[in-house]
N, C-alpha and C. Protein backbone atom coordinates (compact mmCIF):
# COMPACT_ATOMS: atom_id res chain seq x y z
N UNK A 1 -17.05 19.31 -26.51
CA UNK A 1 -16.72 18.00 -25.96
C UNK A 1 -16.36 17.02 -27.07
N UNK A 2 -16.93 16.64 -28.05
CA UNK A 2 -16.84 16.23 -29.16
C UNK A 2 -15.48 16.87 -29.73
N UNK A 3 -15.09 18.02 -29.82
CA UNK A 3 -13.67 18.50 -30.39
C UNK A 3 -12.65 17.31 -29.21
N UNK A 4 -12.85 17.46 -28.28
CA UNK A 4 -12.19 17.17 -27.04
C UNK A 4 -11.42 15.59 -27.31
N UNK A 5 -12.77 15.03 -27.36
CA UNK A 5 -12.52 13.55 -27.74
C UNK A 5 -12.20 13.43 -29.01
N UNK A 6 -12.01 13.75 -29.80
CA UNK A 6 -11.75 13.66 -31.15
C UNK A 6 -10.54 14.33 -31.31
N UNK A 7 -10.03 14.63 -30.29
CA UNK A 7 -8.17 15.05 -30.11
C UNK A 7 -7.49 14.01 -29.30
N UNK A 8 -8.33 13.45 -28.49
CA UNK A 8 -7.94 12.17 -27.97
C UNK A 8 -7.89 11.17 -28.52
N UNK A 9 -8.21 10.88 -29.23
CA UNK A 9 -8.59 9.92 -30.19
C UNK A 9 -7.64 9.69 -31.83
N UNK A 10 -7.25 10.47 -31.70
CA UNK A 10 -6.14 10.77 -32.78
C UNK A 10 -4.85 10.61 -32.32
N UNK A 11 -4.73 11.13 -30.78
CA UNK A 11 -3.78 11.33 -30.21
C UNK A 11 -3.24 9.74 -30.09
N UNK A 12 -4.57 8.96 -29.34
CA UNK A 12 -4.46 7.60 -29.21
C UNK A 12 -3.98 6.57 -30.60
N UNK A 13 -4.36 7.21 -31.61
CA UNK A 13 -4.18 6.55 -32.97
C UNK A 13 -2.54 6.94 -32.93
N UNK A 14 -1.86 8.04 -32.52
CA UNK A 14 -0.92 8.13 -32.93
C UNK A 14 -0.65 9.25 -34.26
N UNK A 15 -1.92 9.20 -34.45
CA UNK A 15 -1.73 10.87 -35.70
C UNK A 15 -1.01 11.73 -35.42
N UNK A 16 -1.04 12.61 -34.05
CA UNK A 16 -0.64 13.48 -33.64
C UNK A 16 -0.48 13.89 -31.63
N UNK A 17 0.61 14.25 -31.78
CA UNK A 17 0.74 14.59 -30.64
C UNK A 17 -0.40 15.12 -29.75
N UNK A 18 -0.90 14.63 -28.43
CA UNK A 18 -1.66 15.10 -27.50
C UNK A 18 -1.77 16.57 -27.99
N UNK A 19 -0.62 17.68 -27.45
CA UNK A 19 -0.21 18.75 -27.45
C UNK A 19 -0.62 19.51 -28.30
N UNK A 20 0.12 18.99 -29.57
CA UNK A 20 -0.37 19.63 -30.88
C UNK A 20 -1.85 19.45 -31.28
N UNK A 21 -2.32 18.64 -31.03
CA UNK A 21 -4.50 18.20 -31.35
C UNK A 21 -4.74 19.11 -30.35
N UNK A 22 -4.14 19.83 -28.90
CA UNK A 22 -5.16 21.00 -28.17
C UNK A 22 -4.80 22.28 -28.72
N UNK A 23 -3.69 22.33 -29.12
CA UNK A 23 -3.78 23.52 -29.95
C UNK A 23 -4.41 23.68 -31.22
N UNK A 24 -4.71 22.44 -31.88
CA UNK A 24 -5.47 22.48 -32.83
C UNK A 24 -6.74 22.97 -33.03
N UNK A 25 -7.55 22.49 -31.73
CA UNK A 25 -8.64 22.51 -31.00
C UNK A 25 -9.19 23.89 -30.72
N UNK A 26 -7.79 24.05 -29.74
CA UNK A 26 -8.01 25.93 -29.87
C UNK A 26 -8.34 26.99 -30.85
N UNK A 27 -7.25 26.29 -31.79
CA UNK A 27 -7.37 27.41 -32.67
C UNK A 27 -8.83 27.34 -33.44
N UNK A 28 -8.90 26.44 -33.72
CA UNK A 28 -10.70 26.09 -34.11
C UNK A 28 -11.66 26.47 -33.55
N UNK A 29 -11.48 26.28 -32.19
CA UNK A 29 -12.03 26.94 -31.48
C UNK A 29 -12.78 29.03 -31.30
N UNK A 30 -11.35 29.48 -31.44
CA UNK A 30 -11.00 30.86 -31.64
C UNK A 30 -11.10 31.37 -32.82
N UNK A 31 -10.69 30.19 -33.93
CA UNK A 31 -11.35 30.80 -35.15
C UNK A 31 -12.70 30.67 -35.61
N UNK A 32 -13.88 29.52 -35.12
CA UNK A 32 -14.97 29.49 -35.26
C UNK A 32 -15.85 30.74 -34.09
N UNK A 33 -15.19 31.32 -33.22
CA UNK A 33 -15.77 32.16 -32.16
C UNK A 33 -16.82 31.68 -31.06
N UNK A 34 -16.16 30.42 -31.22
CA UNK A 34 -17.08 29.30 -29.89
C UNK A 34 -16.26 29.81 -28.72
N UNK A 35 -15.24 30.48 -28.57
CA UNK A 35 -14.42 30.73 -28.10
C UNK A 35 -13.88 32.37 -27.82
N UNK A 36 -13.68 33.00 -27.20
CA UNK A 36 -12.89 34.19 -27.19
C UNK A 36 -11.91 34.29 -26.91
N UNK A 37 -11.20 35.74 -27.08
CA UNK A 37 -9.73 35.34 -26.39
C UNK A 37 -9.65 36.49 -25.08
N UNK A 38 -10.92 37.38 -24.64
CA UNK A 38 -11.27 37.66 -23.27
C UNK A 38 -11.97 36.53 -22.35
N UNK A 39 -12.49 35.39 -23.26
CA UNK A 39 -12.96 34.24 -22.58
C UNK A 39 -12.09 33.94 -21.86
N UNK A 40 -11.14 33.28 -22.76
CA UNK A 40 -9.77 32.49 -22.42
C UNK A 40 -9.32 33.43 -21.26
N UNK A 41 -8.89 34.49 -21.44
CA UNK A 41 -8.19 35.34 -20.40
C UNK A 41 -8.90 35.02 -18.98
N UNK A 42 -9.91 35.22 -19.44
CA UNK A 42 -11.04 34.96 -17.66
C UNK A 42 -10.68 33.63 -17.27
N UNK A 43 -10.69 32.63 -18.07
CA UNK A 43 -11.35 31.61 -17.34
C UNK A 43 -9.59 30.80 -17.40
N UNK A 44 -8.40 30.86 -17.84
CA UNK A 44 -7.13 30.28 -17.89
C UNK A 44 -6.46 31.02 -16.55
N UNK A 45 -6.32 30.01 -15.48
CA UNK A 45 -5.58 30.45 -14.58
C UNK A 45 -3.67 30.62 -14.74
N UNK A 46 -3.64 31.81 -15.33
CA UNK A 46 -2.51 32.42 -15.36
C UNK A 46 -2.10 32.37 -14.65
N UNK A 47 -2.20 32.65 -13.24
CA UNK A 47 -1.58 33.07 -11.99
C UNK A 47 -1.23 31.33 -11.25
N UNK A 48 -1.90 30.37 -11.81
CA UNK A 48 -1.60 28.65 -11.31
C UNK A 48 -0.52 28.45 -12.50
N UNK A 49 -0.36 28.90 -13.45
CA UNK A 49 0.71 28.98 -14.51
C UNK A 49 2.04 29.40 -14.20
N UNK A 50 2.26 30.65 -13.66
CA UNK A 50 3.24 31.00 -13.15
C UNK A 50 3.67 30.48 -11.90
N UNK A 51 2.83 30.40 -11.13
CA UNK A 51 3.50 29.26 -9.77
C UNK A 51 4.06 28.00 -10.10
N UNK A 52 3.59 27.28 -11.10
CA UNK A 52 4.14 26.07 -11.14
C UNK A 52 5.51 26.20 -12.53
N UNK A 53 5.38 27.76 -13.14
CA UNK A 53 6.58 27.83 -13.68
C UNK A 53 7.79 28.23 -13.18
N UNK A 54 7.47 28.61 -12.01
CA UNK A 54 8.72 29.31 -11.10
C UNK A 54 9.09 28.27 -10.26
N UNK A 55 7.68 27.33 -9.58
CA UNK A 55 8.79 26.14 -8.93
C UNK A 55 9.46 25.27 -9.50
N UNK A 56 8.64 24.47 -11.04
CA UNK A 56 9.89 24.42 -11.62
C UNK A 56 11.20 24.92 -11.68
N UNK A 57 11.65 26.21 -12.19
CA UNK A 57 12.56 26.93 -12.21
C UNK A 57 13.06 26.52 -10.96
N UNK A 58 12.86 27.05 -9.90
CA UNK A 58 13.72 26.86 -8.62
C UNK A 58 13.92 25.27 -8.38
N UNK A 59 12.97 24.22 -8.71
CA UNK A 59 13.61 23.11 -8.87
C UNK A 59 14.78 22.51 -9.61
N UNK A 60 14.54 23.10 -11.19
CA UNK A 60 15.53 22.89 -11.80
C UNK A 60 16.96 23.89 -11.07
N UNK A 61 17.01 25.07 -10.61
CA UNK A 61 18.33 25.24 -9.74
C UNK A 61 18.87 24.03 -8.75
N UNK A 62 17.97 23.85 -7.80
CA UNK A 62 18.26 23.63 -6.71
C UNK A 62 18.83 21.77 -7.70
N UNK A 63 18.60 21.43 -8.85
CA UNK A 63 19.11 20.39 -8.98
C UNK A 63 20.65 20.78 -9.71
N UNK A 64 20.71 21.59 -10.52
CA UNK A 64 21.88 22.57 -11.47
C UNK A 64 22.93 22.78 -10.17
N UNK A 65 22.06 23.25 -9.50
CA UNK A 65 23.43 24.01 -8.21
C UNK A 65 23.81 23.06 -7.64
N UNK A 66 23.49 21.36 -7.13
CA UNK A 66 24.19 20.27 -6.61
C UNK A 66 23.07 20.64 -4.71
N UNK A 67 22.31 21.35 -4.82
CA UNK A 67 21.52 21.62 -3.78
C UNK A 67 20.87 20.03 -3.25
N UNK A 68 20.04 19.73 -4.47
CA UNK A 68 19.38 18.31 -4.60
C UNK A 68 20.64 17.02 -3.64
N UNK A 69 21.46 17.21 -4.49
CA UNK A 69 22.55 16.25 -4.22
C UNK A 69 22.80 16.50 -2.25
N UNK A 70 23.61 17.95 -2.55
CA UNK A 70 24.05 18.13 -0.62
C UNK A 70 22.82 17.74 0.36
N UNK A 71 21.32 18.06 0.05
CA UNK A 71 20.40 17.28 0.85
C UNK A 71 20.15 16.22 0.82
N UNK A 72 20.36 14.96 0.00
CA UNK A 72 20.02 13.68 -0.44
C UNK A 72 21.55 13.27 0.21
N UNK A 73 22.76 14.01 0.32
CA UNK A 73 23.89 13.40 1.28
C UNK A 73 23.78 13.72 2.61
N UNK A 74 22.89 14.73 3.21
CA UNK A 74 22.43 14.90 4.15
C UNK A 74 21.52 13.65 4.49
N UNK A 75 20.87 13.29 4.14
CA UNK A 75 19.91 12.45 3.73
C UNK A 75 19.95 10.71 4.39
N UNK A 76 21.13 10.74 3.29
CA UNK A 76 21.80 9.51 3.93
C UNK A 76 22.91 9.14 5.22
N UNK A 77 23.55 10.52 4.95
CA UNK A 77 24.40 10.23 6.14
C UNK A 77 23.05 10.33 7.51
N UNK A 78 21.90 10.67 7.71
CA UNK A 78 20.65 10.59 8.66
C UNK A 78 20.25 9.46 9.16
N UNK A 79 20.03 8.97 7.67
CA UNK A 79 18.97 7.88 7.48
C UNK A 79 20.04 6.75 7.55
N UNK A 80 21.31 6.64 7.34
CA UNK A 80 22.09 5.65 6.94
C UNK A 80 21.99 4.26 7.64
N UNK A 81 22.32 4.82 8.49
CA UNK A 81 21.88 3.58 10.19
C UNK A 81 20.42 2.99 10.26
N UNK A 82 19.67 3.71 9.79
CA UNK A 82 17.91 3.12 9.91
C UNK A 82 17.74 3.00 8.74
N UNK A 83 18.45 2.58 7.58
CA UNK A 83 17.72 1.92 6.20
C UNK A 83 16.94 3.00 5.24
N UNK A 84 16.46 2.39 4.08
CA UNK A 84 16.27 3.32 3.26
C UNK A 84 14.79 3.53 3.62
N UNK A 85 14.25 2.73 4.16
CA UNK A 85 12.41 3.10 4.57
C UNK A 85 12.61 3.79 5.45
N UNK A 86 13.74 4.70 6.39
CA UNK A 86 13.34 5.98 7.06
C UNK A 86 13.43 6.79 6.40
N UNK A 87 14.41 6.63 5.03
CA UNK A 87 14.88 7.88 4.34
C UNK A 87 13.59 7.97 3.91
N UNK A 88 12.75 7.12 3.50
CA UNK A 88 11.66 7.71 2.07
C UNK A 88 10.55 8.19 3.43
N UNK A 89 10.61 7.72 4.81
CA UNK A 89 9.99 8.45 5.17
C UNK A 89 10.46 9.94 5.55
N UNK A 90 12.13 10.25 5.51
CA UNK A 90 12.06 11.21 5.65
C UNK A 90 11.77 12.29 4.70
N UNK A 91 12.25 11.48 2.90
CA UNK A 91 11.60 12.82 2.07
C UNK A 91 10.04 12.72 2.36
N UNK A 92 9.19 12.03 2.57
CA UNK A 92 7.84 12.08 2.33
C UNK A 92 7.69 13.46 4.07
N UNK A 93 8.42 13.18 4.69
CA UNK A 93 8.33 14.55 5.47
C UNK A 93 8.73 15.53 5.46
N UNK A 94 9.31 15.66 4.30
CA UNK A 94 10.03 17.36 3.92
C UNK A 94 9.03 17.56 2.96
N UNK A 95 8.77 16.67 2.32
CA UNK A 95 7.40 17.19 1.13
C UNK A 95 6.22 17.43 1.89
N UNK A 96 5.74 16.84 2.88
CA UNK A 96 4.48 17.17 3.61
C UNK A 96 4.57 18.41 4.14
N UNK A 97 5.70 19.02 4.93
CA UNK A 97 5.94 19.63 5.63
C UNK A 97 5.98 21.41 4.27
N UNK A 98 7.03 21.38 3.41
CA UNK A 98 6.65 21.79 2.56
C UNK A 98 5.19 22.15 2.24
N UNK A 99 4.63 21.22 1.48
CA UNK A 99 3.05 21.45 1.24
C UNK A 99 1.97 21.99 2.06
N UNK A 100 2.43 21.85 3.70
CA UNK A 100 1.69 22.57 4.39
C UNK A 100 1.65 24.70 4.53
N UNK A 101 3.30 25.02 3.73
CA UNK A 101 3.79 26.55 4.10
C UNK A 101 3.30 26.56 2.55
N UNK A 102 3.71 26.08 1.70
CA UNK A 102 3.47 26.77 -0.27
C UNK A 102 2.42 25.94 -0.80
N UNK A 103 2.35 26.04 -2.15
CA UNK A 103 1.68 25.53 -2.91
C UNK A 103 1.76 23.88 -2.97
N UNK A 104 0.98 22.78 -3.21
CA UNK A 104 1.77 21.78 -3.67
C UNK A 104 2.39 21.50 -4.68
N UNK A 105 1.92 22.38 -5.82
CA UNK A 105 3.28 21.94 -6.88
C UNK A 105 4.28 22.23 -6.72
N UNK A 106 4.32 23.51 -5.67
CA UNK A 106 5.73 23.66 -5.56
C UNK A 106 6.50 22.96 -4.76
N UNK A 107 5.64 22.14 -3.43
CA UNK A 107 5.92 21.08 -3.03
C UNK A 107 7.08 20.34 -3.41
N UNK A 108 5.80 19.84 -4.84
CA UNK A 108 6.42 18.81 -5.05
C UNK A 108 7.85 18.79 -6.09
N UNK A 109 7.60 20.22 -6.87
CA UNK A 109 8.88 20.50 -7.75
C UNK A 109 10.12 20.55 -6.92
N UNK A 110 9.72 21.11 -5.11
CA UNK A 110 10.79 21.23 -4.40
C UNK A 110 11.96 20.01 -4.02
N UNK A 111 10.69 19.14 -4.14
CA UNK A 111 11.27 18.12 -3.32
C UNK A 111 11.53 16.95 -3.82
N UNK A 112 10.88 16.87 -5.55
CA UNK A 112 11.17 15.93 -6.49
C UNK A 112 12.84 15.47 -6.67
N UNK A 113 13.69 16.53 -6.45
CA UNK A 113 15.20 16.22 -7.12
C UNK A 113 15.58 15.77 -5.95
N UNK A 114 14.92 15.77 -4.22
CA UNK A 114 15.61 15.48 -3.22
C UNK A 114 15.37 13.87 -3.25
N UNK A 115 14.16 13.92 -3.32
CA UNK A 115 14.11 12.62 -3.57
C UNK A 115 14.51 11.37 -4.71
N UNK A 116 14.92 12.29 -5.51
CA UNK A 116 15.62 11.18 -6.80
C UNK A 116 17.21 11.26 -6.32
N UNK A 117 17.58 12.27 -5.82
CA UNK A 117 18.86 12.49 -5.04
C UNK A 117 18.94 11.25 -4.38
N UNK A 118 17.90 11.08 -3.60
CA UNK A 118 18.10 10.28 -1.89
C UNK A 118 17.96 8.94 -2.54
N UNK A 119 17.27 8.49 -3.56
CA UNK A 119 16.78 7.12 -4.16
C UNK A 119 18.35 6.93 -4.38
N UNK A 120 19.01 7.53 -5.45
CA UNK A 120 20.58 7.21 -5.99
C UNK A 120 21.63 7.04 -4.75
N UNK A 121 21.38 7.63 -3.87
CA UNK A 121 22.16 7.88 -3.11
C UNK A 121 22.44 6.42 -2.39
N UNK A 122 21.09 5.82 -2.13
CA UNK A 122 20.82 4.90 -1.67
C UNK A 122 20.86 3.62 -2.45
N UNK A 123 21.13 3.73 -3.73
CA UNK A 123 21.18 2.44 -4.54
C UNK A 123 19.81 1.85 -5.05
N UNK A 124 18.43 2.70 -4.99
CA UNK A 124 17.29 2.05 -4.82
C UNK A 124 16.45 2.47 -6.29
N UNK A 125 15.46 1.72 -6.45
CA UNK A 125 14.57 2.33 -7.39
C UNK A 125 13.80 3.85 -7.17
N UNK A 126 14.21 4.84 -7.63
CA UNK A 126 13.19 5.85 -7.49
C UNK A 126 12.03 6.45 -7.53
N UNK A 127 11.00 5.30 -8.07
CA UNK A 127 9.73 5.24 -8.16
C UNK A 127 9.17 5.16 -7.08
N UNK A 128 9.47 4.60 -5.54
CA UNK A 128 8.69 4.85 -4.56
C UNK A 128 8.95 6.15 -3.63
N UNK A 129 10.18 6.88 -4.25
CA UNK A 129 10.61 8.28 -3.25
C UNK A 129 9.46 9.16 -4.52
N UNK A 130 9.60 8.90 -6.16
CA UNK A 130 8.84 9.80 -6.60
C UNK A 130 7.26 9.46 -5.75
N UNK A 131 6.39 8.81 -5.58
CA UNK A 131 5.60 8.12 -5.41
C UNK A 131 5.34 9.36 -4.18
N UNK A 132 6.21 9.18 -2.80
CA UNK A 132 5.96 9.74 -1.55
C UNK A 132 5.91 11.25 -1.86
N UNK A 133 6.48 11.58 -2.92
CA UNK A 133 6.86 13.15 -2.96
C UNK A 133 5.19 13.52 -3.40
N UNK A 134 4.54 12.53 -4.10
CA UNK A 134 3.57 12.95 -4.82
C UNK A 134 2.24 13.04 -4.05
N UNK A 135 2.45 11.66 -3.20
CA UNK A 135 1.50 11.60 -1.84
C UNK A 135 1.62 12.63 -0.49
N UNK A 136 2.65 12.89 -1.03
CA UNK A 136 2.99 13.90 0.58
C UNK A 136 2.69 15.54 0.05
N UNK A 137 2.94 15.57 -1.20
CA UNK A 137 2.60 17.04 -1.84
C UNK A 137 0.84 17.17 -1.59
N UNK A 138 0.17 16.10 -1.91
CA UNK A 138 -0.99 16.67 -1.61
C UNK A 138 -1.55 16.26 -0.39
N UNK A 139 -1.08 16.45 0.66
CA UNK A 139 -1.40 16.08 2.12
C UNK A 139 -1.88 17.14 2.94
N UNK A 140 -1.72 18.39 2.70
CA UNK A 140 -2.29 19.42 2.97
C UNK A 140 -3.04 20.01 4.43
N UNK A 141 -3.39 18.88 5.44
CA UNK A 141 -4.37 18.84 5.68
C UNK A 141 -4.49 19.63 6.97
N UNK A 142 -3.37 20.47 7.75
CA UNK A 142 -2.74 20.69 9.22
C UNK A 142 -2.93 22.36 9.46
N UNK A 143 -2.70 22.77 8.26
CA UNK A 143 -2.82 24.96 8.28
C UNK A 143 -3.19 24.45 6.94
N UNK A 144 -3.84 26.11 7.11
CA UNK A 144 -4.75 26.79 6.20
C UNK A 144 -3.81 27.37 5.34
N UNK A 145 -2.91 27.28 5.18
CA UNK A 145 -1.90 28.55 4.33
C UNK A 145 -1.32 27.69 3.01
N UNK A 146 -1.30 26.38 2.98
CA UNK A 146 -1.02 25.47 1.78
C UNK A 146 -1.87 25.27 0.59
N UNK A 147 -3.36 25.47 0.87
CA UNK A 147 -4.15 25.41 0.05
C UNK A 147 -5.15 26.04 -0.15
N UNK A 148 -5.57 26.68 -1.47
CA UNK A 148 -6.45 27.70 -1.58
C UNK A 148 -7.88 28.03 -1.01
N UNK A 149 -8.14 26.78 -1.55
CA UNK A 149 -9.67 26.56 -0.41
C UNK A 149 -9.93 26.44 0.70
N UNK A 150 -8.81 26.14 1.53
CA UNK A 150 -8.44 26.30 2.96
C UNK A 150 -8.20 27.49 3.71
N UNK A 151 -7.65 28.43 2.70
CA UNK A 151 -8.06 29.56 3.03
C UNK A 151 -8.99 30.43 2.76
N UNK A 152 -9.80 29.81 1.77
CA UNK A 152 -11.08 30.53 1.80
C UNK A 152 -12.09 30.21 2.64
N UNK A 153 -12.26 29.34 3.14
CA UNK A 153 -13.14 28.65 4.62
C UNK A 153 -12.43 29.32 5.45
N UNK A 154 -11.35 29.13 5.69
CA UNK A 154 -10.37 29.66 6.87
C UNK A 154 -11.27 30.72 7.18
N UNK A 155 -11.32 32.31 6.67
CA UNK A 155 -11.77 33.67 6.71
C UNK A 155 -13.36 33.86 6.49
N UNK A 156 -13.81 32.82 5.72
CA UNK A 156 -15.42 33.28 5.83
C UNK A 156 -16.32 32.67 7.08
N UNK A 157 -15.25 31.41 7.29
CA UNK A 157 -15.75 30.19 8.64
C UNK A 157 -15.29 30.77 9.64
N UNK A 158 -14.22 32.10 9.67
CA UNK A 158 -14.20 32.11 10.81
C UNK A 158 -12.88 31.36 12.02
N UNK A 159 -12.80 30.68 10.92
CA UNK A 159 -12.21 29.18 11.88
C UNK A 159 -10.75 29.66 12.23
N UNK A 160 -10.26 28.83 12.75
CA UNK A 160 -9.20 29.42 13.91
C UNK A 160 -7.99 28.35 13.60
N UNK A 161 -6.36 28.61 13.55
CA UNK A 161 -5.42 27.40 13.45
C UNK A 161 -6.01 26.24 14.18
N UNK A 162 -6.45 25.93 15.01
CA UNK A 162 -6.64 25.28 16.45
C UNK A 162 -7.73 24.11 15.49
N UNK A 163 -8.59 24.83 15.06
CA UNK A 163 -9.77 24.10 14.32
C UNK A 163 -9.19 23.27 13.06
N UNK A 164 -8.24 23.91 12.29
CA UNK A 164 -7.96 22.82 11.33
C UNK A 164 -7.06 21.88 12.07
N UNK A 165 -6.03 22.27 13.14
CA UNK A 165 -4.85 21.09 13.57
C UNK A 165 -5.79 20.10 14.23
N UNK A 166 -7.00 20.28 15.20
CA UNK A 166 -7.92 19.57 15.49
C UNK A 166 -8.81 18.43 14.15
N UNK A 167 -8.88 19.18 13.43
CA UNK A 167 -9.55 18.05 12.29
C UNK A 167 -8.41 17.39 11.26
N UNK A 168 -7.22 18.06 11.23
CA UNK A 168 -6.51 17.76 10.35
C UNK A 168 -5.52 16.66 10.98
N UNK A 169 -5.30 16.91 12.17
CA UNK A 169 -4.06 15.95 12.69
C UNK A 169 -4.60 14.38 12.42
N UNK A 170 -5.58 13.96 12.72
CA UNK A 170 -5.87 12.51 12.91
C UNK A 170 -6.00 12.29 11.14
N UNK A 171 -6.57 13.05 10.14
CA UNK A 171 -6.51 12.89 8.93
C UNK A 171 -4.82 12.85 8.44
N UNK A 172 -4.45 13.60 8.69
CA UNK A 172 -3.09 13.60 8.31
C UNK A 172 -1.80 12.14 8.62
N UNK A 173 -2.50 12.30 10.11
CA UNK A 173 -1.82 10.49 10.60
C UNK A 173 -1.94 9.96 10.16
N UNK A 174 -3.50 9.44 9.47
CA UNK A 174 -3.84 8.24 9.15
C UNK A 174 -3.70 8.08 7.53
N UNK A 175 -3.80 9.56 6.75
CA UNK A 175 -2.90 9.33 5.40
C UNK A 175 -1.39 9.09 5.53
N UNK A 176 -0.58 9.91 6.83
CA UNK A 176 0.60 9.05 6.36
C UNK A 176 1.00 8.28 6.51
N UNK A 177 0.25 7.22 7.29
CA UNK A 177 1.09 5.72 8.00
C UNK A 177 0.78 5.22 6.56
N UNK A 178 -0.57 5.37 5.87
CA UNK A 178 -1.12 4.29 4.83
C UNK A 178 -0.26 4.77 3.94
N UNK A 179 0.20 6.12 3.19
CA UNK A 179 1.36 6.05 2.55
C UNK A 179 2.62 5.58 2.63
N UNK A 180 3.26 5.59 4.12
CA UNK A 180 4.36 5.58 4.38
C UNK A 180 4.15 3.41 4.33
N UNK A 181 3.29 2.93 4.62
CA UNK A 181 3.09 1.76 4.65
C UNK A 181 2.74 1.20 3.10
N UNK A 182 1.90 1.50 2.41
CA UNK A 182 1.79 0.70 1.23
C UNK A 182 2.94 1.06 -0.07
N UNK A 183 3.18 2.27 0.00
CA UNK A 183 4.07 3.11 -1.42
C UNK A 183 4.90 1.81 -1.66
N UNK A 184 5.89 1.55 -0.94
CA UNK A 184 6.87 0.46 -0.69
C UNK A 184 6.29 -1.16 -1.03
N UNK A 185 5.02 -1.39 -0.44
CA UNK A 185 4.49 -2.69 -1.05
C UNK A 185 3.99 -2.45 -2.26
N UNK A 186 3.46 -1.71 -2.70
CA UNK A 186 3.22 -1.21 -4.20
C UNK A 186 4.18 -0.98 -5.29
N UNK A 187 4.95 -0.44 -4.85
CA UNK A 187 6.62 -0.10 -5.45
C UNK A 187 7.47 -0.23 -5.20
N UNK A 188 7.89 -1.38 -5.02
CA UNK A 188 9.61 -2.68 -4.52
C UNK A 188 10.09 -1.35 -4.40
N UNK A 189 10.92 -1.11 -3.28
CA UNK A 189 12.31 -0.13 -3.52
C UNK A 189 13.29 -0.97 -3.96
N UNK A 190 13.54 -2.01 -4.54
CA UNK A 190 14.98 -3.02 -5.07
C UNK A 190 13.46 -3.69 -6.40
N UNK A 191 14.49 -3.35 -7.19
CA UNK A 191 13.88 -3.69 -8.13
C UNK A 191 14.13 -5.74 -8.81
């Protein structure tokens, strides 16, 4: 803990990069043998590593290929007639909706370029579409199949779709009106 803060703290001084002080750390770590490197193996979720390196990846396509763009013109030609507060509610419902079938980072890697798409598209600041993508990625709350611990209750509880849409729907409402309602007073869309 003390290594910990004392990489922060440098970092904060400006000595050295965040990045570079945890690898520092590490290696100190691994070379004093406070540390292993079957430790590390056990306890570094590799497998949360590669999910969020592949949705990256498929994010960065889907922005490379003009994907981002054709949905964010989808987007607007939708939303055009009802203003840009339906659009951000509509990315904040492709990201929810999303987050309920995959992961949320992938969520949100999915749906990050739609929404910086849909902000430009619209002439607006993109800080409150990033904002919704981020609130709606972890919204989770409707099936069991979005989040890990949800499916681990899911199978040992027993519990049934019926049981989470029952506890989840009124949670889910009432996070998204308060998102879909404050993001925007918090974060001018016109800057």
């Amino acid at each position: 803990l003390s290594g910990f803060a004392l990489v922060i703290l440098v970092a904060a001084l400006g000595w050295l990069p965040l990045f570079g002080g945890l690898l520092v750390l590490l290696a100190a770590l691994l070379g004093s043998g406070l540390l292993t490197l079957g430790e590390l193996r056990r306890r570094f979720p590799f497998e949360l590593l590669v999910v969020i390196g592949s949705a990256l990846a498929i994010a960065g396509v889907v922005e490379r290929s003009g994907a981002a763009e054709l949905v964010a013109g989808w987007m607007r030609a939708i939303f055009d007639g009802h203003g840009v507060h339906a659009a951000l509610a509509g990315v904040y419902l492709i990201t929810l909706t999303l987050t309920e079938v995959i992961t949320n980072t992938a969520a949100a890697a999915l749906a990050f370029p739609i929404a910086l798409g849909t902000a430009r598209a619209f002439g607006v600041d993109p800080m409150p579409f990033v904002m919704v993508v981020a609130y709606g990625a972890s919204a989770g709350f409707l099936i069991p199949f979005g989040y890990q611990t949800h499916l681990m209750v899911y199978s040992a509880g027993r519990y049934r779709m019926r049981d989470f849409l029952r506890a989840g729907l009124p949670v889910s409402l009432t996070y998204s009106a308060l998102v879909l309602l404050l993001v925007p007073l918090v974060f001018p869309l016109h800057r």
